[in-house]
N, C-alpha and C. Protein backbone atom coordinates (compact mmCIF):
# COMPACT_ATOMS: atom_id res chain seq x y z
N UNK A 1 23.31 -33.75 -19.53
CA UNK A 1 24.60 -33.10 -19.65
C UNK A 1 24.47 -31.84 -20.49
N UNK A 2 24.05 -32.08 -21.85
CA UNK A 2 23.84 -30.75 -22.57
C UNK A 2 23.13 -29.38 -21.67
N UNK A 3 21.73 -29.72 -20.74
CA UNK A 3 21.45 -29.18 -20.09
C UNK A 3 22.05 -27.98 -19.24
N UNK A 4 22.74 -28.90 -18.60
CA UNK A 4 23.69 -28.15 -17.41
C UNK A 4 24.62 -27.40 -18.35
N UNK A 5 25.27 -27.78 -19.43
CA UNK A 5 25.98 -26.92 -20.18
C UNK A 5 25.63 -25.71 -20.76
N UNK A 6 24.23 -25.40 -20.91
CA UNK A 6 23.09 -24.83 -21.46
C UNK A 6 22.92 -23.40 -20.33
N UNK A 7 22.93 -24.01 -18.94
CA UNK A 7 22.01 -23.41 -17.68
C UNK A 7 23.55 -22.65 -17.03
N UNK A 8 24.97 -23.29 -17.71
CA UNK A 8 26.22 -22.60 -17.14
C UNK A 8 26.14 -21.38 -18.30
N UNK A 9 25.81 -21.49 -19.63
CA UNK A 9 25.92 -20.60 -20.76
C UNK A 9 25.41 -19.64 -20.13
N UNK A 10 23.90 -19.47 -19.69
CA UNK A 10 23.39 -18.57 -19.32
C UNK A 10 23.42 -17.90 -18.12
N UNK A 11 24.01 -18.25 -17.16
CA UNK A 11 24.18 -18.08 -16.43
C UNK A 11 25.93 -16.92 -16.91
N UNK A 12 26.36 -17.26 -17.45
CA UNK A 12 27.53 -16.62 -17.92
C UNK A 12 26.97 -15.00 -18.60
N UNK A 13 26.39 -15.61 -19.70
CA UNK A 13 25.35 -14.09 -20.35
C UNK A 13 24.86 -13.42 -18.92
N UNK A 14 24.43 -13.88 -18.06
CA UNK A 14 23.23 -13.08 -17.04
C UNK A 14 24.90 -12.33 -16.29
N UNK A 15 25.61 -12.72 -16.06
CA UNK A 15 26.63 -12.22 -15.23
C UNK A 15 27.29 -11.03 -16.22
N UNK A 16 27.62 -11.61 -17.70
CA UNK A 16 27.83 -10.14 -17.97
C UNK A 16 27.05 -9.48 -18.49
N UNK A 17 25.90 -9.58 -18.53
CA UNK A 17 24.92 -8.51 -18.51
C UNK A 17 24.79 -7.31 -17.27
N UNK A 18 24.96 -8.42 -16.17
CA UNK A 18 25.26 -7.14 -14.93
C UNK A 18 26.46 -6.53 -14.90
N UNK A 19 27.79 -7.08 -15.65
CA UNK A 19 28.63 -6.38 -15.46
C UNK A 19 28.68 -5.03 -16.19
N UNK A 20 28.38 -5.38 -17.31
CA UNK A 20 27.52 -4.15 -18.82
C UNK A 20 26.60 -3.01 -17.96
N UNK A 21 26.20 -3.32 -17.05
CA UNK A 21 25.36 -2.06 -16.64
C UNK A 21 26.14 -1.52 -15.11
N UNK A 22 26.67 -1.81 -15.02
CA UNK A 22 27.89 -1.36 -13.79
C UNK A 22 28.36 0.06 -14.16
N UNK A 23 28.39 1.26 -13.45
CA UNK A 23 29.01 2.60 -13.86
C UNK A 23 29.53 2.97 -12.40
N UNK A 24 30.23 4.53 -12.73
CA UNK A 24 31.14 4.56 -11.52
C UNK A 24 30.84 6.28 -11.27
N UNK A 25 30.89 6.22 -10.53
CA UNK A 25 30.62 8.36 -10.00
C UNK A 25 32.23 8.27 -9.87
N UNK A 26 32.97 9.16 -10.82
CA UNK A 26 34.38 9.89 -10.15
C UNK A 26 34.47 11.31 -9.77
N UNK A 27 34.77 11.31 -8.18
CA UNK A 27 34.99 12.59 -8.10
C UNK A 27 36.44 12.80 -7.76
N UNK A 28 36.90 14.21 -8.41
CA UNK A 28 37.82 14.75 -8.74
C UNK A 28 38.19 16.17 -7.83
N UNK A 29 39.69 16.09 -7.65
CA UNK A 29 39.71 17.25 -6.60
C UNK A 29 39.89 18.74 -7.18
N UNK A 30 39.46 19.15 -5.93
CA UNK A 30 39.42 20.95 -6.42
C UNK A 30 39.75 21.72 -5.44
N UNK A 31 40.06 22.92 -5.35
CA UNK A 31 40.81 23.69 -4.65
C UNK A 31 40.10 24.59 -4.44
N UNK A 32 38.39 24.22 -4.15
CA UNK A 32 37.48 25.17 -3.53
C UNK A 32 36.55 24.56 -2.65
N UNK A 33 36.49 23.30 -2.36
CA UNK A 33 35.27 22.47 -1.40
C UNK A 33 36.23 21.65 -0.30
N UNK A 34 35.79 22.25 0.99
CA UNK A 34 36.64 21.71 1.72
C UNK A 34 35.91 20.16 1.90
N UNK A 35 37.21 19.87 2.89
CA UNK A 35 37.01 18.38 3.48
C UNK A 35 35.56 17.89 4.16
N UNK A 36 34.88 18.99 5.01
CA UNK A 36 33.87 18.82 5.43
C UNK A 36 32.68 19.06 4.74
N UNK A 37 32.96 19.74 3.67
CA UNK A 37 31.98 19.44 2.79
C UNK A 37 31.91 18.70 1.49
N UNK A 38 32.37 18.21 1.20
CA UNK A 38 32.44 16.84 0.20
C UNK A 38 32.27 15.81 1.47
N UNK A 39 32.82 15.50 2.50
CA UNK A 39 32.67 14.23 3.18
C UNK A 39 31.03 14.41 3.49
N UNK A 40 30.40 15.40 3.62
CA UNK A 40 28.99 15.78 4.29
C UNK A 40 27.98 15.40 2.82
N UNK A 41 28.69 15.50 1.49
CA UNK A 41 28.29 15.65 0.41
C UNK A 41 28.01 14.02 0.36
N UNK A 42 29.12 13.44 0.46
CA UNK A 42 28.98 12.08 0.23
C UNK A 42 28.43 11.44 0.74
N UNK A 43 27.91 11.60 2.41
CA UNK A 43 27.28 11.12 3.09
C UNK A 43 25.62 11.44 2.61
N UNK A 44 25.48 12.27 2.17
CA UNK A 44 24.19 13.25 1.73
C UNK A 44 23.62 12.36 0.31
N UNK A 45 24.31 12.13 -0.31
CA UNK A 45 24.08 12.18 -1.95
C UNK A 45 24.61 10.66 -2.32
N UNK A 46 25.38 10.12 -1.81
CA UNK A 46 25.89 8.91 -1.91
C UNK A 46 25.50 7.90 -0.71
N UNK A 47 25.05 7.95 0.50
CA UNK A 47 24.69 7.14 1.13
C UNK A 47 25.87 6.64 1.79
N UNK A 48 27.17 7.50 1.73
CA UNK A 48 28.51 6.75 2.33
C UNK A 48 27.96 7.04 3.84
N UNK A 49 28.73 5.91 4.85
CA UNK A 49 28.82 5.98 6.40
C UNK A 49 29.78 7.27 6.70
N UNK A 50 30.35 7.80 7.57
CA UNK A 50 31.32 8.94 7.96
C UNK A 50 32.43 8.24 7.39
N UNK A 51 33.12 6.52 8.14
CA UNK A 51 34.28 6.08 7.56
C UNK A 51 34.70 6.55 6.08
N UNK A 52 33.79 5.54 5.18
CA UNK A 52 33.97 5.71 4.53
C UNK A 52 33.34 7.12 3.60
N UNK A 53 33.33 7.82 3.90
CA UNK A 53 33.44 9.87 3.65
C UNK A 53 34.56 9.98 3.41
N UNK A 54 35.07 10.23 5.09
CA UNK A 54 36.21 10.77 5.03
C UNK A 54 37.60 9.73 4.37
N UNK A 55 37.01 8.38 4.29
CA UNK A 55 38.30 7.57 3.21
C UNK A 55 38.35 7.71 1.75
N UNK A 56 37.30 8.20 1.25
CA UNK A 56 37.00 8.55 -0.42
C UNK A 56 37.70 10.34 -0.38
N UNK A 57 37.09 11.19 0.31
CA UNK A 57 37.72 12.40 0.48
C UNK A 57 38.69 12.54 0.75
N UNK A 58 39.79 11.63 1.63
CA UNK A 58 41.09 12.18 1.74
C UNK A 58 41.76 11.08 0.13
N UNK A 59 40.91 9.62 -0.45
CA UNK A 59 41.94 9.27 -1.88
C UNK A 59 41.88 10.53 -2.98
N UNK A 60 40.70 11.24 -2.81
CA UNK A 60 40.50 12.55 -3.99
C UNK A 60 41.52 13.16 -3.60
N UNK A 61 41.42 13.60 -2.43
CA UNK A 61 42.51 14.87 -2.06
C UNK A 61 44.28 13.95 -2.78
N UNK A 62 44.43 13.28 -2.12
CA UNK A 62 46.28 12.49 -2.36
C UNK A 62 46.10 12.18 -4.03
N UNK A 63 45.48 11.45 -3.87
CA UNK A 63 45.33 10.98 -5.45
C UNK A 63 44.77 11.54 -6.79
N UNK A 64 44.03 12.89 -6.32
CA UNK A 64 43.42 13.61 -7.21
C UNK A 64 42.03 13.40 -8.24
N UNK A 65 41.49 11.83 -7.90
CA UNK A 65 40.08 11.21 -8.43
C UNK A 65 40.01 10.00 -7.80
N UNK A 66 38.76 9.88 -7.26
CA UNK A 66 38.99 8.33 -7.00
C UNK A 66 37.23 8.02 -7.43
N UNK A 67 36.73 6.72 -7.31
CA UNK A 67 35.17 6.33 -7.42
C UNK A 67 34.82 6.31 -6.12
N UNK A 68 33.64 6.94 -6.02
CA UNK A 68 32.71 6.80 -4.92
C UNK A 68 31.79 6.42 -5.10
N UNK A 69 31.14 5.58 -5.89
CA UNK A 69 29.86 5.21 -6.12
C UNK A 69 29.94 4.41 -7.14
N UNK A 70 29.28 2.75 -7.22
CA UNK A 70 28.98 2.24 -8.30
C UNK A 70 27.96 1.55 -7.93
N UNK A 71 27.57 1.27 -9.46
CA UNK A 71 25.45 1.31 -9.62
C UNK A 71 25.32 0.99 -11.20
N UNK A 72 24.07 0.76 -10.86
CA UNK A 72 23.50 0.87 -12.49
C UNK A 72 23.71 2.39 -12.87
N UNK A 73 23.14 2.45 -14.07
CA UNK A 73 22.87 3.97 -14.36
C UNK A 73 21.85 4.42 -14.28
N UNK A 74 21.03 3.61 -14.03
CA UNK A 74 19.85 4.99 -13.76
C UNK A 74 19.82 5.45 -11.95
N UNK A 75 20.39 4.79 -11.38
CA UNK A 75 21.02 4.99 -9.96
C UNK A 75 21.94 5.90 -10.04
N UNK A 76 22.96 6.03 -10.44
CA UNK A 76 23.97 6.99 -10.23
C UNK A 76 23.99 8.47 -10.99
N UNK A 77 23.46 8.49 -12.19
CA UNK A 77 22.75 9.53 -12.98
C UNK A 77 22.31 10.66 -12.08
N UNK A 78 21.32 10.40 -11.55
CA UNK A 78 20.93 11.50 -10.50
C UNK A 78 21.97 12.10 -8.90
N UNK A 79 22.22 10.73 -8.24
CA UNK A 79 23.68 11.18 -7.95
C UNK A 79 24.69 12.21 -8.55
N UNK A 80 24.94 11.89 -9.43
CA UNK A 80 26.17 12.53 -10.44
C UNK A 80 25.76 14.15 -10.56
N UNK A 81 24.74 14.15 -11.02
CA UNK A 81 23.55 15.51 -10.99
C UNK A 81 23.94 16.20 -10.00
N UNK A 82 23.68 15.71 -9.11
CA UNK A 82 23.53 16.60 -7.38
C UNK A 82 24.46 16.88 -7.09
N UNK A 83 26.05 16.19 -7.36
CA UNK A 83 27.38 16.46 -6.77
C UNK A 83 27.22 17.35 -7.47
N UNK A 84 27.09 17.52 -9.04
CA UNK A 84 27.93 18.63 -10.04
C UNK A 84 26.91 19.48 -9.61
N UNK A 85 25.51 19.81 -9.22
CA UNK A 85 24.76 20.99 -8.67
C UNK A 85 25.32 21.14 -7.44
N UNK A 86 26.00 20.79 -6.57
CA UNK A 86 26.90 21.15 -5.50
C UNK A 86 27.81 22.10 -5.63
N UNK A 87 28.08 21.68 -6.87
CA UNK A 87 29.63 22.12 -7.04
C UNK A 87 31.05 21.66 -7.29
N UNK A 88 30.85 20.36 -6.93
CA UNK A 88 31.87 19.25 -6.75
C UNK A 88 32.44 18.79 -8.34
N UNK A 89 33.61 18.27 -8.36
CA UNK A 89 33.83 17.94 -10.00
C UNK A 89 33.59 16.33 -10.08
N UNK A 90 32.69 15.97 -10.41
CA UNK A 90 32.49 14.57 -10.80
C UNK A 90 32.13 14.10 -12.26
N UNK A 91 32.17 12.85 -12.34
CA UNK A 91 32.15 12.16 -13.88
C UNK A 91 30.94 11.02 -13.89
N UNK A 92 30.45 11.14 -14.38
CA UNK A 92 29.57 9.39 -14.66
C UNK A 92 30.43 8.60 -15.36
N UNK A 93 31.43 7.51 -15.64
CA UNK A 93 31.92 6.74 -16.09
C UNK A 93 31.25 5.19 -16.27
């Protein structure tokens, strides 16, 4: 019994340990990169399908930020890089 109580503990630590390294790419809208190029961006730099492109590009546009990307950080870091060398306004969060 102690065991299993032991193997749920850790199992608890191991889960938020992954949650602790979880980060988010926000990109943010701007009034100089059109639609076809942020959706081309995201597909490019983020690995999004077309769907979901053009569904992250039109929540930026209405909503003005949304996440497109979550990862560890040493995954999204370089991501984050490439949008803002694009041009694009994004955040590592």
């Amino acid at each position: 019994m102690k065991s299993n109580r032991k193997e749920k503990y850790q199992e608890s630590i191991d889960t938020l340990d992954l949650e602790v390294d979880e980060r988010q790419i926000v990109l943010f809208n701007d009034d100089v990169n059109t639609f076809d190029f942020v959706i081309d961006a995201l597909i490019d730099v983020c690995e999004h399908d077309l769907l979901q492109a053009e569904q992250c590009t039109l929540l930026v546009h209405y909503k003005g930020k949304a996440t497109v990307k979550t990862g560890p950080l040493e995954d999204l870091k370089p991501r984050a890089t490439r949008l803002l060398e694009m041009g694009l306004s994004a955040e590592l969060v």
